[in-house]
Every structure is written in C-alpha cells, then in structure tokens.
PDB file of N, CA and C in Angstrom:
ATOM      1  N   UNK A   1      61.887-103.053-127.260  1.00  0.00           N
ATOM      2  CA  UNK A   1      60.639-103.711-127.618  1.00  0.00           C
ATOM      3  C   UNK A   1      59.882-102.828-128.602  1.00  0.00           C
ATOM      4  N   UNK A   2      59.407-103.335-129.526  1.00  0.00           N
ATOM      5  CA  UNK A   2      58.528-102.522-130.666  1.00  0.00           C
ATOM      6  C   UNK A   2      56.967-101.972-130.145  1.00  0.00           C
ATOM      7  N   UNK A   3      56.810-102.406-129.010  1.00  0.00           N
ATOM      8  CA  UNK A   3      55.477-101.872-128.544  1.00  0.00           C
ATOM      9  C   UNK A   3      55.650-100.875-127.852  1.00  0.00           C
ATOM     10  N   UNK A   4      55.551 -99.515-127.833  1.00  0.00           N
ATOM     11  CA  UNK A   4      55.319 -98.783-127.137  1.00  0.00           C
ATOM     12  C   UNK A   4      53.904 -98.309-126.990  1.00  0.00           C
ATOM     13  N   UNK A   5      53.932 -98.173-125.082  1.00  0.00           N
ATOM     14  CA  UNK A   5      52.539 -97.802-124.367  1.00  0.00           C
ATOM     15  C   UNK A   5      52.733 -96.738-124.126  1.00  0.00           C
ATOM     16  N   UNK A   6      51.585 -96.006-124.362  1.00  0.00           N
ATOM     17  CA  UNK A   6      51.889 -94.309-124.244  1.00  0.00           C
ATOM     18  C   UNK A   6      50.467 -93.803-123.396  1.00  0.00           C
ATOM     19  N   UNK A   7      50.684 -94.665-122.365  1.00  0.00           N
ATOM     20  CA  UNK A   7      48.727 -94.616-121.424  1.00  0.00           C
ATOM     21  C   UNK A   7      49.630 -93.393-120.759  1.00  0.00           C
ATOM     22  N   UNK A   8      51.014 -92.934-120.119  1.00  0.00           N
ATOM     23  CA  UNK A   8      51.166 -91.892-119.575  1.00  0.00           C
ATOM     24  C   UNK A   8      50.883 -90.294-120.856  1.00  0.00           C
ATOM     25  N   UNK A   9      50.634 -91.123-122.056  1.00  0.00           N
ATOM     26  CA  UNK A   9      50.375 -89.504-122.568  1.00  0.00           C
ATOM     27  C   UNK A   9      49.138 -89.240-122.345  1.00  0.00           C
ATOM     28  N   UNK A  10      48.221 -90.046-122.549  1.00  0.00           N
ATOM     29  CA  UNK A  10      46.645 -90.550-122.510  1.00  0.00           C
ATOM     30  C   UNK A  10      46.484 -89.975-121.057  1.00  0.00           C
ATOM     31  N   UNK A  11      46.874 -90.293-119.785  1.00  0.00           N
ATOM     32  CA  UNK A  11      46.545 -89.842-118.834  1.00  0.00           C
ATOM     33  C   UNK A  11      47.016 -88.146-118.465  1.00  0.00           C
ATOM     34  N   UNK A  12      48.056 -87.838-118.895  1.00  0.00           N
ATOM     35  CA  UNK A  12      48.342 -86.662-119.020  1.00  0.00           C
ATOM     36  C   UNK A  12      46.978 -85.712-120.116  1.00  0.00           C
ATOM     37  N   UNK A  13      46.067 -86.214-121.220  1.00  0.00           N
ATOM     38  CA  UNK A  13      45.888 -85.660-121.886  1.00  0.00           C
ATOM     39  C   UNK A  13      44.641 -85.379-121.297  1.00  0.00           C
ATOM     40  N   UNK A  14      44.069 -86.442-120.511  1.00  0.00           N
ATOM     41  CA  UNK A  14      42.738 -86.090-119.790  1.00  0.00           C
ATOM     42  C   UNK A  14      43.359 -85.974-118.148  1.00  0.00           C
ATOM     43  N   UNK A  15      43.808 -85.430-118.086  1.00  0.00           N
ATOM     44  CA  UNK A  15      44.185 -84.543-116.512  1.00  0.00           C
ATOM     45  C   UNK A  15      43.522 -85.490-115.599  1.00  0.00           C
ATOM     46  N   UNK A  16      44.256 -86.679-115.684  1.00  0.00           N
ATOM     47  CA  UNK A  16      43.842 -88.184-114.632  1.00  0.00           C
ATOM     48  C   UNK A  16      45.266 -89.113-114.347  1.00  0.00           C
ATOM     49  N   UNK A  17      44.974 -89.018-113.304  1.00  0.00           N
ATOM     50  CA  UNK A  17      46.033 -89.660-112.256  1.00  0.00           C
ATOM     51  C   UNK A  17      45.977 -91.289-112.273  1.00  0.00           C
ATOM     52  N   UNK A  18      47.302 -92.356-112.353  1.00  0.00           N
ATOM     53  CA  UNK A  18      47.121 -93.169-112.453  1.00  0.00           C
ATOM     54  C   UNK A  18      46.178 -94.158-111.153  1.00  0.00           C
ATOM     55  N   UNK A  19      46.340 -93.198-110.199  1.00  0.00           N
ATOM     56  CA  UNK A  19      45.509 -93.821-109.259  1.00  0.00           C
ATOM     57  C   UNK A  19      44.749 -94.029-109.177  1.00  0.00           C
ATOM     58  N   UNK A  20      43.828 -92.411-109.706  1.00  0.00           N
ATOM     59  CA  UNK A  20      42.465 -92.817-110.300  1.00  0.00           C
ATOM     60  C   UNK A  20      42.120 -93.882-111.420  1.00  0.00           C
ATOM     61  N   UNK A  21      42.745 -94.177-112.144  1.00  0.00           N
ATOM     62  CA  UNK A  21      42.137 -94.592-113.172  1.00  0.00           C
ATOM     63  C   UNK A  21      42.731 -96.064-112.778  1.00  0.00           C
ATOM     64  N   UNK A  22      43.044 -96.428-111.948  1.00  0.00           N
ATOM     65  CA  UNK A  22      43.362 -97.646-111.380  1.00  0.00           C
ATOM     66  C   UNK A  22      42.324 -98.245-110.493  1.00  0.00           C
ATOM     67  N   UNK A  23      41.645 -97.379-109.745  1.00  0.00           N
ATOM     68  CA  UNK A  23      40.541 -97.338-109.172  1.00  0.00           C
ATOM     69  C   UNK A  23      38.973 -97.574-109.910  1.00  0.00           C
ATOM     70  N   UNK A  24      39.329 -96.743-110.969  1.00  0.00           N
ATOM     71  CA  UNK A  24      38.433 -96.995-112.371  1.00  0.00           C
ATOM     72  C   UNK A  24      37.693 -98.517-113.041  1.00  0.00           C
ATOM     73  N   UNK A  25      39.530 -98.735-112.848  1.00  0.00           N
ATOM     74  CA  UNK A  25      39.182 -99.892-114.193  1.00  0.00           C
ATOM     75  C   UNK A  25      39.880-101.251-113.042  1.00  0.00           C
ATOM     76  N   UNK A  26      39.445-101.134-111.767  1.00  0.00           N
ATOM     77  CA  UNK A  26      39.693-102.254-110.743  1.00  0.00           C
ATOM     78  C   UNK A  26      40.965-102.857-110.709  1.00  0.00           C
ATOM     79  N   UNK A  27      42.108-102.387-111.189  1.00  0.00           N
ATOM     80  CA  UNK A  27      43.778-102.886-111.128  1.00  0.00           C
ATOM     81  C   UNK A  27      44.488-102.376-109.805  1.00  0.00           C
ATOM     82  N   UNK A  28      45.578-102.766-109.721  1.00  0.00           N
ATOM     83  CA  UNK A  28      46.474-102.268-108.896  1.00  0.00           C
ATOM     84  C   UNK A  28      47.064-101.198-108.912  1.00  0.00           C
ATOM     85  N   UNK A  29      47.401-100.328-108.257  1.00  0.00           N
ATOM     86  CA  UNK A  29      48.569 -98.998-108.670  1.00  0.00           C
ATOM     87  C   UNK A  29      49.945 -99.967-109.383  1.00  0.00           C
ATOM     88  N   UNK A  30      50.307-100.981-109.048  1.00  0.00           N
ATOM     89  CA  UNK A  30      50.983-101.697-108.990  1.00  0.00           C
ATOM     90  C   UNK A  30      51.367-102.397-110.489  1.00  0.00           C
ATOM     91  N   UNK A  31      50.173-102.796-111.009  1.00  0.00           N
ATOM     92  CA  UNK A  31      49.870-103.314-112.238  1.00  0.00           C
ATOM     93  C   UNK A  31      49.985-102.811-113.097  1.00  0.00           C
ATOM     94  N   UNK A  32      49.109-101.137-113.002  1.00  0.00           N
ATOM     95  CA  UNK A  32      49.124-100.430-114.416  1.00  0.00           C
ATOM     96  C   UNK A  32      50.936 -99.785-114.064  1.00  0.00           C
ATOM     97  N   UNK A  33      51.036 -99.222-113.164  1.00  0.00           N
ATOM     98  CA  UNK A  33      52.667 -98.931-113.013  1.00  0.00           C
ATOM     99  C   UNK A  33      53.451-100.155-114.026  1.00  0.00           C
ATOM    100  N   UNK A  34      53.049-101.286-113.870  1.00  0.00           N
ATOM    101  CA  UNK A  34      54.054-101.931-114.868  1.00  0.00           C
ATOM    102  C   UNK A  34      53.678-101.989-116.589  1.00  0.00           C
ATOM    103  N   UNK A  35      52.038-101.675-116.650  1.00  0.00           N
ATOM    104  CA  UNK A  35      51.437-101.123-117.450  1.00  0.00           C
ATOM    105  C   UNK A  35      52.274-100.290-118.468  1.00  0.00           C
ATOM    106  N   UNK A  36      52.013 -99.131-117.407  1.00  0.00           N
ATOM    107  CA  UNK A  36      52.702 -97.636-118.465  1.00  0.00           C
ATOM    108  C   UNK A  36      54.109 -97.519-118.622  1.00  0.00           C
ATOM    109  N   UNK A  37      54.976 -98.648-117.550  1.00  0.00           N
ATOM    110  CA  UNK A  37      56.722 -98.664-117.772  1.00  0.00           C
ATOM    111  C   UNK A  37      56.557 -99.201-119.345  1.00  0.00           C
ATOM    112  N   UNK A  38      55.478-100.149-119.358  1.00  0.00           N
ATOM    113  CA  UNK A  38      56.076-101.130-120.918  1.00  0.00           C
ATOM    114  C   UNK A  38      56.774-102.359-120.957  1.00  0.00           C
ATOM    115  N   UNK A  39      56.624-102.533-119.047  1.00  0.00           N
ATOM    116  CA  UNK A  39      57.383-104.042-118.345  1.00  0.00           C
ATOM    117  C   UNK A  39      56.026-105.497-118.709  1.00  0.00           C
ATOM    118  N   UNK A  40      55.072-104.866-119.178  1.00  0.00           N
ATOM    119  CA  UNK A  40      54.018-106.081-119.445  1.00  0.00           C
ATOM    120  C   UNK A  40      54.156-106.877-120.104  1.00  0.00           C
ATOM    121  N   UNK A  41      54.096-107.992-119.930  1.00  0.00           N
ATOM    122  CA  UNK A  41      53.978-109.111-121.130  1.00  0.00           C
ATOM    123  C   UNK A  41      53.236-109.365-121.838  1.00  0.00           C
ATOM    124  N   UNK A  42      51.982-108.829-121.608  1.00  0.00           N
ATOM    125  CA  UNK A  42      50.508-108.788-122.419  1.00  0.00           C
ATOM    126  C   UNK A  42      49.596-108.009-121.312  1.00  0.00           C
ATOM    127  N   UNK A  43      48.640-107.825-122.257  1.00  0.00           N
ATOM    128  CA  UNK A  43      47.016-107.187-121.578  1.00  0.00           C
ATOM    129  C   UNK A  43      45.840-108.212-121.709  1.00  0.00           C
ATOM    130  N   UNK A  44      45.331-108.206-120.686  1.00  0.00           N
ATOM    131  CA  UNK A  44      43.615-108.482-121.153  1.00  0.00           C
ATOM    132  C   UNK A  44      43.059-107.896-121.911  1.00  0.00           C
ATOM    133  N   UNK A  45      42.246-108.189-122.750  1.00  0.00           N
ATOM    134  CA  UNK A  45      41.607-106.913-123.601  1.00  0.00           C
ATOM    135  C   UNK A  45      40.372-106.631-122.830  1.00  0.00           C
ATOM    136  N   UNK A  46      39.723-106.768-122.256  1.00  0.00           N
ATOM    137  CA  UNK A  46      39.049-106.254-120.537  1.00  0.00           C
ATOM    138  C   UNK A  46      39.648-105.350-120.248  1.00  0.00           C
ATOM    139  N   UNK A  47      40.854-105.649-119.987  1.00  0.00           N
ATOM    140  CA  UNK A  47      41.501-104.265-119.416  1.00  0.00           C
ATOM    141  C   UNK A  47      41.713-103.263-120.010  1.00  0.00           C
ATOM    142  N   UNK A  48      42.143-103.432-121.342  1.00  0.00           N
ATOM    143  CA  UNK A  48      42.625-102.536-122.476  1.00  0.00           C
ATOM    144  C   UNK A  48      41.257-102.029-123.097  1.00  0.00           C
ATOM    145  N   UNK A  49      40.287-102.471-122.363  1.00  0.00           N
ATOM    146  CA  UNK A  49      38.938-102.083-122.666  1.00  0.00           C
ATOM    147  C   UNK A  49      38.011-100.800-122.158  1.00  0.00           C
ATOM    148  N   UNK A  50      38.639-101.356-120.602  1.00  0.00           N
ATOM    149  CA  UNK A  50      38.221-100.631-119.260  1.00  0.00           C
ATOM    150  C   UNK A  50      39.077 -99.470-119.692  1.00  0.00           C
ATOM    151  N   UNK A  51      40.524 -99.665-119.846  1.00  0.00           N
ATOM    152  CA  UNK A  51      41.109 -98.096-119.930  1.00  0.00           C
ATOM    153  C   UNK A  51      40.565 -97.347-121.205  1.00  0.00           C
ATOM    154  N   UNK A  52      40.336 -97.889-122.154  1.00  0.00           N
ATOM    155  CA  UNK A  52      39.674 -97.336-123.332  1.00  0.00           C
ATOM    156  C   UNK A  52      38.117 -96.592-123.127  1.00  0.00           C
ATOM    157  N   UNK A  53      37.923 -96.917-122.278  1.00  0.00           N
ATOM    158  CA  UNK A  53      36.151 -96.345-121.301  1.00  0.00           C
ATOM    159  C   UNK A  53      36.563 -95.128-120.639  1.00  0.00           C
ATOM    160  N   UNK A  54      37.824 -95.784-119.779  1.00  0.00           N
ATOM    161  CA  UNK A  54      37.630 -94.858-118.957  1.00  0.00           C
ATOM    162  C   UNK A  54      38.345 -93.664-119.158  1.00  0.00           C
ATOM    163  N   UNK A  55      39.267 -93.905-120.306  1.00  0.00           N
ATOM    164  CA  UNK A  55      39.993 -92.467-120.840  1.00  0.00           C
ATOM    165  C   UNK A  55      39.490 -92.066-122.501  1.00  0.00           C
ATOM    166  N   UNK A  56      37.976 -92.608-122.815  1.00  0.00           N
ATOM    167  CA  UNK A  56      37.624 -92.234-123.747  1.00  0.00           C
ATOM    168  C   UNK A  56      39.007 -91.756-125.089  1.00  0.00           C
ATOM    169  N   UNK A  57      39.106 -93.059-125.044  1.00  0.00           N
ATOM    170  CA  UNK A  57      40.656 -93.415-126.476  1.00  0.00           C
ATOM    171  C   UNK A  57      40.298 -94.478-126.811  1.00  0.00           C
ATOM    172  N   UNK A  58      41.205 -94.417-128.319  1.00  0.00           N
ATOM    173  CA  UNK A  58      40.784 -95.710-128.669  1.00  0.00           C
ATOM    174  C   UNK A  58      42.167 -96.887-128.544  1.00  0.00           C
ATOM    175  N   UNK A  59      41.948 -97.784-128.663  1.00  0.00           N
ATOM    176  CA  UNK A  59      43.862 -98.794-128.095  1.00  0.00           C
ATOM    177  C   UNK A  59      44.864 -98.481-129.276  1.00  0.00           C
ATOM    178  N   UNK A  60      44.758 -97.850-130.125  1.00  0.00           N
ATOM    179  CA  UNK A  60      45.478 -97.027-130.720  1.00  0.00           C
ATOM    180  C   UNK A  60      46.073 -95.567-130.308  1.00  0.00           C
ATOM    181  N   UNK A  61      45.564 -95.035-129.133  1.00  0.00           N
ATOM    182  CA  UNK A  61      46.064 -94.200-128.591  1.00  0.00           C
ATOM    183  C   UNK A  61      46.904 -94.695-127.194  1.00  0.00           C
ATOM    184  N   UNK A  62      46.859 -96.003-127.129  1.00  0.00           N
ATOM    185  CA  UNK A  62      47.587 -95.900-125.932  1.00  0.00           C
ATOM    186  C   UNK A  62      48.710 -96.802-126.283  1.00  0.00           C
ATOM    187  N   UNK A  63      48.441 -98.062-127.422  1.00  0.00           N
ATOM    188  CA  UNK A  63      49.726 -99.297-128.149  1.00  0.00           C
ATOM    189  C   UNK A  63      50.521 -98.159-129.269  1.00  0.00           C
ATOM    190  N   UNK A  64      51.510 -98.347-129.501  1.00  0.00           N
ATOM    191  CA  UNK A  64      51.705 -97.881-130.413  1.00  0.00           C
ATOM    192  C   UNK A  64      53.338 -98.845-131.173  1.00  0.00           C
ATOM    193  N   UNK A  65      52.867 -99.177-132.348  1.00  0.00           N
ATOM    194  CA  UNK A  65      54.159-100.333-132.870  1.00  0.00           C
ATOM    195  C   UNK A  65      54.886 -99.454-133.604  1.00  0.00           C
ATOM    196  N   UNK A  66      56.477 -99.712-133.489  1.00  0.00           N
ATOM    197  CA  UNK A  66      57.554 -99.205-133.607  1.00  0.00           C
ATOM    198  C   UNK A  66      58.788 -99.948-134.373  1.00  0.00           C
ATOM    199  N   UNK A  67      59.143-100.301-135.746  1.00  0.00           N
ATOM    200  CA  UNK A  67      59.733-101.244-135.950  1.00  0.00           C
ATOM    201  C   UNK A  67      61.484-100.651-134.979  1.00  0.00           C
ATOM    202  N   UNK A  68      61.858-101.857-135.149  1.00  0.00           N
ATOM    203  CA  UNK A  68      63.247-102.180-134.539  1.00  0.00           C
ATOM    204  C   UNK A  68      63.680-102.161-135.845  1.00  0.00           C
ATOM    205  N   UNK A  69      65.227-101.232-135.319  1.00  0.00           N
ATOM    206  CA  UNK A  69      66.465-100.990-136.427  1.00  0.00           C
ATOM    207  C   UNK A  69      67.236-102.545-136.700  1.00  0.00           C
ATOM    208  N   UNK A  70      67.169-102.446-137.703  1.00  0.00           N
ATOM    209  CA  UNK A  70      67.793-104.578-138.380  1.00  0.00           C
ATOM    210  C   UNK A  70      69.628-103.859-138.248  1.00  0.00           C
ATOM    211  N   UNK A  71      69.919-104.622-137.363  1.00  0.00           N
ATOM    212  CA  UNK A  71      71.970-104.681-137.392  1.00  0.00           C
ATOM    213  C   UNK A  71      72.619-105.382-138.296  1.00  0.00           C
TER     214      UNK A  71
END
C-alpha cells in the first residue's frame, strides 16, 4: 500500500505509549493498533486530528505517501 503510517515513530518521538494516547484521543487500544499496523481503511479526520493534538505533529508526520514500483 502507498500509505505509510508512521504514528509508531511519532509516538516513539514523544516518549508516549499507545495506550496512553488511546486514552487521549477516546479510541480503542484495539483501533489505533490497527491504526499504526497500516491495516486501516481510512481515518476520521477527528481522529487524525485528536492524534495531531495530542502528539503535537502535523498529519504529515504521521501519513506518509510512497509511490509503488510499476512491473
């Protein structure tokens, strides 16, 4: 997939646990876990809002587009 989520660098960079910040921004451990795999099919932008608050980034630090190699 050309989207890569990189909220595990983001959380690594401000020394915050996904739990916390699950707690934060009112999701599941469950949710953002499928979140930061990159298993999502989309975001709310609420949400992508809330994490942007609450890890002081902007959604450019956490989306990041990647073209795919053409076969």
């Amino acid at each position: 997939m050309p989207i890569i989520v990189n909220l595990d660098v983001m959380l690594a960079k401000r020394k915050m646990k996904s739990k916390d910040l699950a707690e934060i921004i009112d999701i599941t451990t469950a949710n953002l876990s499928i979140l930061k795999s990159g298993k999502a099919k989309a975001i709310r932008f609420s949400t992508l809002e809330a994490i942007c608050k609450a890890l002081d980034c902007q959604p450019a630090d956490i989306l990041e587009f990647v073209e795919e190699e053409k076969r």
